[in-house]
N, C-alpha and C. Protein backbone atom coordinates (compact mmCIF):
# COMPACT_ATOMS: atom_id res chain seq x y z
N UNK A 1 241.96 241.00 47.38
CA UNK A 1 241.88 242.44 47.64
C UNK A 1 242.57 242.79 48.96
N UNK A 2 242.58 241.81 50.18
CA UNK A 2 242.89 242.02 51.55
C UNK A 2 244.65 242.22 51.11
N UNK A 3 245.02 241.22 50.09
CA UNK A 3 246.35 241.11 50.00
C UNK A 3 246.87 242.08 49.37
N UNK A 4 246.28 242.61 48.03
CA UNK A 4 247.21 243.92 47.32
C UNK A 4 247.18 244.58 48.39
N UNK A 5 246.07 244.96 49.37
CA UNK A 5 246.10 246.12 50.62
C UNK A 5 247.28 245.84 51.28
N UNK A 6 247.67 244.87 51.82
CA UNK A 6 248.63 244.58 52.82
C UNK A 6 250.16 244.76 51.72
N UNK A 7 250.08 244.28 51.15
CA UNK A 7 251.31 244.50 50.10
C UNK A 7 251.45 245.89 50.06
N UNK A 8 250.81 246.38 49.42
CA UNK A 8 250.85 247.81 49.41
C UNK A 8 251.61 248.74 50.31
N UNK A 9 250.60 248.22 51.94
CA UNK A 9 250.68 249.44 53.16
C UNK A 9 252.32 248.65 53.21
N UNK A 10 253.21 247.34 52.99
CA UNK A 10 254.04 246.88 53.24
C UNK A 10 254.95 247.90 52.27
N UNK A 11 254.84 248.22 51.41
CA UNK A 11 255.41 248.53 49.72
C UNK A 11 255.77 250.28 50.64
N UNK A 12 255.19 250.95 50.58
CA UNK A 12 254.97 251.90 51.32
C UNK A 12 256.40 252.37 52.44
N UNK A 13 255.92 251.37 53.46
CA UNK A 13 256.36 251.38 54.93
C UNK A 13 258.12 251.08 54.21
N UNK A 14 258.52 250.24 53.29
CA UNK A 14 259.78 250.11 53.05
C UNK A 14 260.34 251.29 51.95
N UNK A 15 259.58 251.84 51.11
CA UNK A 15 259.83 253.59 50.93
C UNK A 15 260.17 254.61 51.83
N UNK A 16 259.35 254.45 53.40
CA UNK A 16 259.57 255.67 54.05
C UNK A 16 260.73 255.34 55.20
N UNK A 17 260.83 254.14 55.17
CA UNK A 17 261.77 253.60 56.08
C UNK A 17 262.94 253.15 55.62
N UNK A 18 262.99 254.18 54.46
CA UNK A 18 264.28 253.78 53.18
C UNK A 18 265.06 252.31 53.19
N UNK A 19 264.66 251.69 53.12
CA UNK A 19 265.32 250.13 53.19
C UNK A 19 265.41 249.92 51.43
N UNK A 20 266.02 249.87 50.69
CA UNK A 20 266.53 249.93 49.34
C UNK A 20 266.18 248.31 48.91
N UNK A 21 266.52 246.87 49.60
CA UNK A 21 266.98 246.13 49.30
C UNK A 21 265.34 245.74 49.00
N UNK A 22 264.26 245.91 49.87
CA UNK A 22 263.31 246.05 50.45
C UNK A 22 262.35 246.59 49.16
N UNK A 23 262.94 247.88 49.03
CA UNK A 23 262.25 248.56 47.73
C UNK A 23 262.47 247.99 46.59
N UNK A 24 263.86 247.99 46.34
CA UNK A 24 264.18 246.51 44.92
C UNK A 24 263.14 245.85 44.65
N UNK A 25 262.80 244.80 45.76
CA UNK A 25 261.75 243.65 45.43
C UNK A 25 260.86 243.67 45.04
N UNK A 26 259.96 245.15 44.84
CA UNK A 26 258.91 245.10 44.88
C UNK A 26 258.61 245.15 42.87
N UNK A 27 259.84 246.21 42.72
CA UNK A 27 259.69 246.04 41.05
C UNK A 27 260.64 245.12 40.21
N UNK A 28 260.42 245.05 38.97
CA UNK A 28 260.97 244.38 37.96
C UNK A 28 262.60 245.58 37.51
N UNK A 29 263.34 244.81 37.44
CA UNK A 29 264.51 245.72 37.36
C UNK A 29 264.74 246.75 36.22
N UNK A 30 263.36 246.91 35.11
CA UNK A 30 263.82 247.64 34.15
C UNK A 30 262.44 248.50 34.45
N UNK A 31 262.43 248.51 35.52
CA UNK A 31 261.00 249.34 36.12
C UNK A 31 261.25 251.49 35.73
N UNK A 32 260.39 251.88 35.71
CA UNK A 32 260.03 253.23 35.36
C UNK A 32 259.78 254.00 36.33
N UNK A 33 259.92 254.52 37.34
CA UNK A 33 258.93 255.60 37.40
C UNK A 33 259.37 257.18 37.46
N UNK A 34 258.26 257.76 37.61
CA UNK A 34 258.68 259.26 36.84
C UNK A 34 257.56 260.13 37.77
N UNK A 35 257.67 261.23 38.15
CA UNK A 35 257.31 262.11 39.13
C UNK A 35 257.23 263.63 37.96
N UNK A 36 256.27 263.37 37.64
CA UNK A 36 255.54 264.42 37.21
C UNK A 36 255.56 265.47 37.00
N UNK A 37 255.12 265.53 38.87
CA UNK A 37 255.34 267.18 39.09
C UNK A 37 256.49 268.13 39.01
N UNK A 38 257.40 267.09 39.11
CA UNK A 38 259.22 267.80 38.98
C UNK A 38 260.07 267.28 37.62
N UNK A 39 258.87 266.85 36.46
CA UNK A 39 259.79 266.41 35.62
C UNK A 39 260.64 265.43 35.19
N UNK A 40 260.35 264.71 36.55
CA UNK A 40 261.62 263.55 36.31
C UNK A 40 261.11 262.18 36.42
N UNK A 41 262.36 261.31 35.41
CA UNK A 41 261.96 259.66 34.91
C UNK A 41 263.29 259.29 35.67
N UNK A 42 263.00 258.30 36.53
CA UNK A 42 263.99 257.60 37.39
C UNK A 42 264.24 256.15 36.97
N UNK A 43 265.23 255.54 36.31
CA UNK A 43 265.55 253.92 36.17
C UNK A 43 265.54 253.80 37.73
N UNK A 44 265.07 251.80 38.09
CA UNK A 44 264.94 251.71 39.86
C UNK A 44 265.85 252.06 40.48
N UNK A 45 267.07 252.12 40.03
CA UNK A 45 267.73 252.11 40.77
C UNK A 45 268.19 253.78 41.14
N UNK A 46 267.84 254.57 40.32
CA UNK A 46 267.81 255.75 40.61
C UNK A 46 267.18 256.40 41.69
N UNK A 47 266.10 255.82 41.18
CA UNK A 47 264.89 256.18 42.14
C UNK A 47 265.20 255.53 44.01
N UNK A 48 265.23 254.41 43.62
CA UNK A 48 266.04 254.04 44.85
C UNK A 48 267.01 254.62 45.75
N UNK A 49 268.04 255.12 44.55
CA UNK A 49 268.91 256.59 45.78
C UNK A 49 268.35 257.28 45.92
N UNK A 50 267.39 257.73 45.52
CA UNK A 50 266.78 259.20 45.48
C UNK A 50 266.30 259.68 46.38
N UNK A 51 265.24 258.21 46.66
CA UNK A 51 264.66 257.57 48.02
C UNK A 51 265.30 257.87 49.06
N UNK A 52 266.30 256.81 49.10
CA UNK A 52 266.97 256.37 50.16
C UNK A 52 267.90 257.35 50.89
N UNK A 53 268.46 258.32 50.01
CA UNK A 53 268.92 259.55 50.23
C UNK A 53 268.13 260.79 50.53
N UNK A 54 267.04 260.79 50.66
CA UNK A 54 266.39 261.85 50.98
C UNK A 54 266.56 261.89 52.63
N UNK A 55 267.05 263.54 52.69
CA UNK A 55 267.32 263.28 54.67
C UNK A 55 265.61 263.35 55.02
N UNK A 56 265.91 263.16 56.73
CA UNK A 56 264.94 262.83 57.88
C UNK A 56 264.20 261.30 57.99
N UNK A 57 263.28 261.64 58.88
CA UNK A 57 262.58 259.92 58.98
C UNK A 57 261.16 260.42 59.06
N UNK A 58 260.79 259.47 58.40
CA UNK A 58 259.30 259.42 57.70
C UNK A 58 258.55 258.65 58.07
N UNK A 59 256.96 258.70 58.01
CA UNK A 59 255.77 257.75 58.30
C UNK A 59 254.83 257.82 57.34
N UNK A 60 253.80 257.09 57.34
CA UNK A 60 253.21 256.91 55.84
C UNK A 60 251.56 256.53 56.57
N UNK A 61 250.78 257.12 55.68
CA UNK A 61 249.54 255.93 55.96
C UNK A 61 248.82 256.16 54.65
N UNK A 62 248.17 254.96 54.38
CA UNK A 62 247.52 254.59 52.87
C UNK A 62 246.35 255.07 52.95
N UNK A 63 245.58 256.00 52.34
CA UNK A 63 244.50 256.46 52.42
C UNK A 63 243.48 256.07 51.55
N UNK A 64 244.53 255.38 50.28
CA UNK A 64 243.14 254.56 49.26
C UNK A 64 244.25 253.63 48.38
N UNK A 65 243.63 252.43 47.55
CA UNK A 65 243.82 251.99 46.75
C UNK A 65 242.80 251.57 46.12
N UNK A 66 243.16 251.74 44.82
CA UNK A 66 242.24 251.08 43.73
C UNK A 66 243.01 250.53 42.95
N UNK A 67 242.19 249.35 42.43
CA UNK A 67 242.69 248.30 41.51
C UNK A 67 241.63 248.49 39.87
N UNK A 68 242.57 248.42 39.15
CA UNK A 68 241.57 248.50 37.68
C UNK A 68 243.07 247.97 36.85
N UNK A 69 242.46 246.37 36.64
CA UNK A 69 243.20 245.61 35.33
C UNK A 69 244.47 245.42 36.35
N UNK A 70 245.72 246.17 35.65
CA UNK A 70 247.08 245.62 36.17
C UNK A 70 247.40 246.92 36.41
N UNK A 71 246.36 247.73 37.03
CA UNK A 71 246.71 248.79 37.50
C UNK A 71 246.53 249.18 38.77
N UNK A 72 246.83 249.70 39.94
CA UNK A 72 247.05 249.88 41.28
C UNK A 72 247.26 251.09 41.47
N UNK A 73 246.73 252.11 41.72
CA UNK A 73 246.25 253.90 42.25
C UNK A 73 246.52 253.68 43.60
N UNK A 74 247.01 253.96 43.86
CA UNK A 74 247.25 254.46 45.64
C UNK A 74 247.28 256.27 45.68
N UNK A 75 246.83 256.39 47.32
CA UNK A 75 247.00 257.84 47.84
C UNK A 75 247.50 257.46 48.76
N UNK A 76 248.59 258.18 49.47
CA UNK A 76 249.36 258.12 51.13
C UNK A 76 249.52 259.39 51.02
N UNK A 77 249.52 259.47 52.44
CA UNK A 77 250.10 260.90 52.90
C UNK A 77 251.43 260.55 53.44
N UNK A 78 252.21 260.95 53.60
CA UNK A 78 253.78 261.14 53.67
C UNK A 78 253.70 262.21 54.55
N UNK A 79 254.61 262.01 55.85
CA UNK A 79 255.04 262.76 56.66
C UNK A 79 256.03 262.89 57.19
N UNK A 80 256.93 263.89 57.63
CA UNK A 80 258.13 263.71 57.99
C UNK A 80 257.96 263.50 59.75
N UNK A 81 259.01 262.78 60.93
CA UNK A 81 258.65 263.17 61.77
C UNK A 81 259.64 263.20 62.80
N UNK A 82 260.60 264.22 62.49
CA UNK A 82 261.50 265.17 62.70
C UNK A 82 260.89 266.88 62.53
N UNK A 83 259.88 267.03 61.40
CA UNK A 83 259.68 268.62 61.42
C UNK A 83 258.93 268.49 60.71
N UNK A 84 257.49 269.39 60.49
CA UNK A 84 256.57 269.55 60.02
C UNK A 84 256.40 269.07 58.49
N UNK A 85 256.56 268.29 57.68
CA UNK A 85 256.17 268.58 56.32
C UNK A 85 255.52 267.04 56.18
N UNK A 86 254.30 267.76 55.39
CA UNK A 86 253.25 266.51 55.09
C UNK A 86 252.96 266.57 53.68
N UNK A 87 252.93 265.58 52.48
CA UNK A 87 252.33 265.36 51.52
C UNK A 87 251.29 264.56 51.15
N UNK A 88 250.72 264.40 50.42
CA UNK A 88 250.41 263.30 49.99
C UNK A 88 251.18 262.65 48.01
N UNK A 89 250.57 261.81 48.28
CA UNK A 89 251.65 261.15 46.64
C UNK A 89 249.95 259.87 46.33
N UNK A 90 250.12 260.62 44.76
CA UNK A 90 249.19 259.73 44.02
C UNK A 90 249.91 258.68 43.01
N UNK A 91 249.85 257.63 43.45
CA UNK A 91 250.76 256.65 42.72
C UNK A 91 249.92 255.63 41.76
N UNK A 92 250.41 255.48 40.36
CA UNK A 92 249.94 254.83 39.15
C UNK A 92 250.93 253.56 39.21
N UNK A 93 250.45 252.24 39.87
CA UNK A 93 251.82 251.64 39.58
C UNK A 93 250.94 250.47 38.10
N UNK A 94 252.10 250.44 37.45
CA UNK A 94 251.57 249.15 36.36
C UNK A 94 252.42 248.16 36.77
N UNK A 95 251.74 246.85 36.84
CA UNK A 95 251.82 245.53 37.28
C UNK A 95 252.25 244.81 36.57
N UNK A 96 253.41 243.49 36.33
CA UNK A 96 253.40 242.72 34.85
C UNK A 96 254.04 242.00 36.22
N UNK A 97 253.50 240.75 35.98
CA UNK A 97 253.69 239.20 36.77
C UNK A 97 254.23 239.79 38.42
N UNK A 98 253.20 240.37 39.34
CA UNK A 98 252.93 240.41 40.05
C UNK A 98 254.29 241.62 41.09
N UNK A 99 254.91 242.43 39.63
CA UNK A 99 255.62 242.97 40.41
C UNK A 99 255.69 244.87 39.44
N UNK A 100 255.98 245.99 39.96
CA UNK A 100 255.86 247.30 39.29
C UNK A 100 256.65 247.70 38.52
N UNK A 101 255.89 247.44 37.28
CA UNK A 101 256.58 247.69 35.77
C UNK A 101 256.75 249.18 35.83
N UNK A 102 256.26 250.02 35.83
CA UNK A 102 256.56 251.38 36.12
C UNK A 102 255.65 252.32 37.47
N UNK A 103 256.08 252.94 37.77
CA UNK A 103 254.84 253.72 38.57
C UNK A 103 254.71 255.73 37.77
N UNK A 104 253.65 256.42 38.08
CA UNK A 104 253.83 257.44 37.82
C UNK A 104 253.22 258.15 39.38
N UNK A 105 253.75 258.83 39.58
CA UNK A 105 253.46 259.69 40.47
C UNK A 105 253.44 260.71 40.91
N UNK A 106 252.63 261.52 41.93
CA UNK A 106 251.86 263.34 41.88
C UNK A 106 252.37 263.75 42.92
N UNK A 107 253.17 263.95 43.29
CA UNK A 107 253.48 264.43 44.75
C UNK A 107 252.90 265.77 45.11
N UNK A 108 252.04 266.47 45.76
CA UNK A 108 251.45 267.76 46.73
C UNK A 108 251.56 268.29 47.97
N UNK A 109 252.23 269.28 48.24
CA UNK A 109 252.47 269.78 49.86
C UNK A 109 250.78 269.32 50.44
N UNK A 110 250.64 269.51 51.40
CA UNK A 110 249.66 269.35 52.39
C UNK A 110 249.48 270.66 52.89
N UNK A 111 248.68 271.53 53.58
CA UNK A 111 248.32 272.88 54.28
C UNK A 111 247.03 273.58 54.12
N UNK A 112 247.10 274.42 54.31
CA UNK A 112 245.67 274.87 54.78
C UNK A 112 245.35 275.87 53.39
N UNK A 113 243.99 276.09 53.11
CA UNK A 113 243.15 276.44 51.90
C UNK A 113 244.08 278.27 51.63
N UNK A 114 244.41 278.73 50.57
CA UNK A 114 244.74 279.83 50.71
C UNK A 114 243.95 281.03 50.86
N UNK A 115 244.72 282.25 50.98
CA UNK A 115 243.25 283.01 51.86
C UNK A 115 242.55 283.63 51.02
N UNK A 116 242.95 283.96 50.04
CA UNK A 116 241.45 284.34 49.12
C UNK A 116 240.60 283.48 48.95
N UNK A 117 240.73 281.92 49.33
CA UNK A 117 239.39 280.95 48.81
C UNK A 117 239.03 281.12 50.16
N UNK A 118 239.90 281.60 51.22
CA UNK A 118 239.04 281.70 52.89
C UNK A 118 238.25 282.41 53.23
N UNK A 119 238.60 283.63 52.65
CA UNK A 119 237.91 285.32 52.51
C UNK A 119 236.41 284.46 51.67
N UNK A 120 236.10 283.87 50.74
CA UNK A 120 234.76 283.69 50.41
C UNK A 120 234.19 283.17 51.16
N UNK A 121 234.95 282.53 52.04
CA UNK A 121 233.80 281.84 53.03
C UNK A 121 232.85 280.70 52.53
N UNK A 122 233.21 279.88 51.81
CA UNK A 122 232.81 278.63 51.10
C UNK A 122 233.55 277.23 51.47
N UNK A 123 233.00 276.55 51.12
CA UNK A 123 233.42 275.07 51.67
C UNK A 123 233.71 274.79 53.17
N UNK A 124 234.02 273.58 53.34
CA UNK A 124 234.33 273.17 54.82
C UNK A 124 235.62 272.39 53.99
N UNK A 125 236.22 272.27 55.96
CA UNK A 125 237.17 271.12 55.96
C UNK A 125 237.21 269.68 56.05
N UNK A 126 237.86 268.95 55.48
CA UNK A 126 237.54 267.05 55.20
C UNK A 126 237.82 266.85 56.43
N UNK A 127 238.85 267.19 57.13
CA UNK A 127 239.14 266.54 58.50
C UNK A 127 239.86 267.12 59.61
């Protein structure tokens, strides 16, 4: 368990620090993944430019993983840190001999509650 963690926060840190060769390793070359929220299915290597081409420089921290079967759920928040923009990304990766057969993933801006749920005056903030 100590190790998927460390793999992981490692898996991560070479996403936001766009290192491609880095990201390669982690999946199987006929790997999947697909982003949901915008519609789109990336072969790795797509995804890899996609990555790697995205401007600014980024930081990451892992806020959860769960393991169930050959499956691996992560949450990170994603931040840029050049200029304000924070997400987080819910990642589905599937596993086959110890490397990511596909991932699916949720990407969400980060910000503050909008103001009609503020105007009720309900809930608190997580942090």
């Amino acid at each position: 368990e100590v190790m998927v963690e460390i793999v992981i926060k490692e898996f991560w840190k070479a996403i936001v620090q766009q290192k491609p060769d880095e990201i390669r390793s982690y999946f199987k070359e006929t790997a999947i993944i697909r982003w949901h929220n915008t519609n789109e299915e990336f072969t790795l290597e797509e995804f890899i430019k996609v990555n790697c081409e995205y401007p600014g420089n980024w930081d990451c921290k892992v806020e959860r993983i769960e393991e169930i079967g050959d499956l691996i759920i992560t949450v990170t928040k994603v931040f840029s840190m050049d200029s304000y923009i924070s997400v987080h990304a819910t990642s589905f990766l599937r596993m086959e001999d110890g490397k990511i057969a596909s991932m699916d993933e949720y990407w969400g801006d980060d910000g503050e509650a909008p103001k009609w749920r503020l105007d009720m005056e309900i809930g608190k903030r997580i942090r």
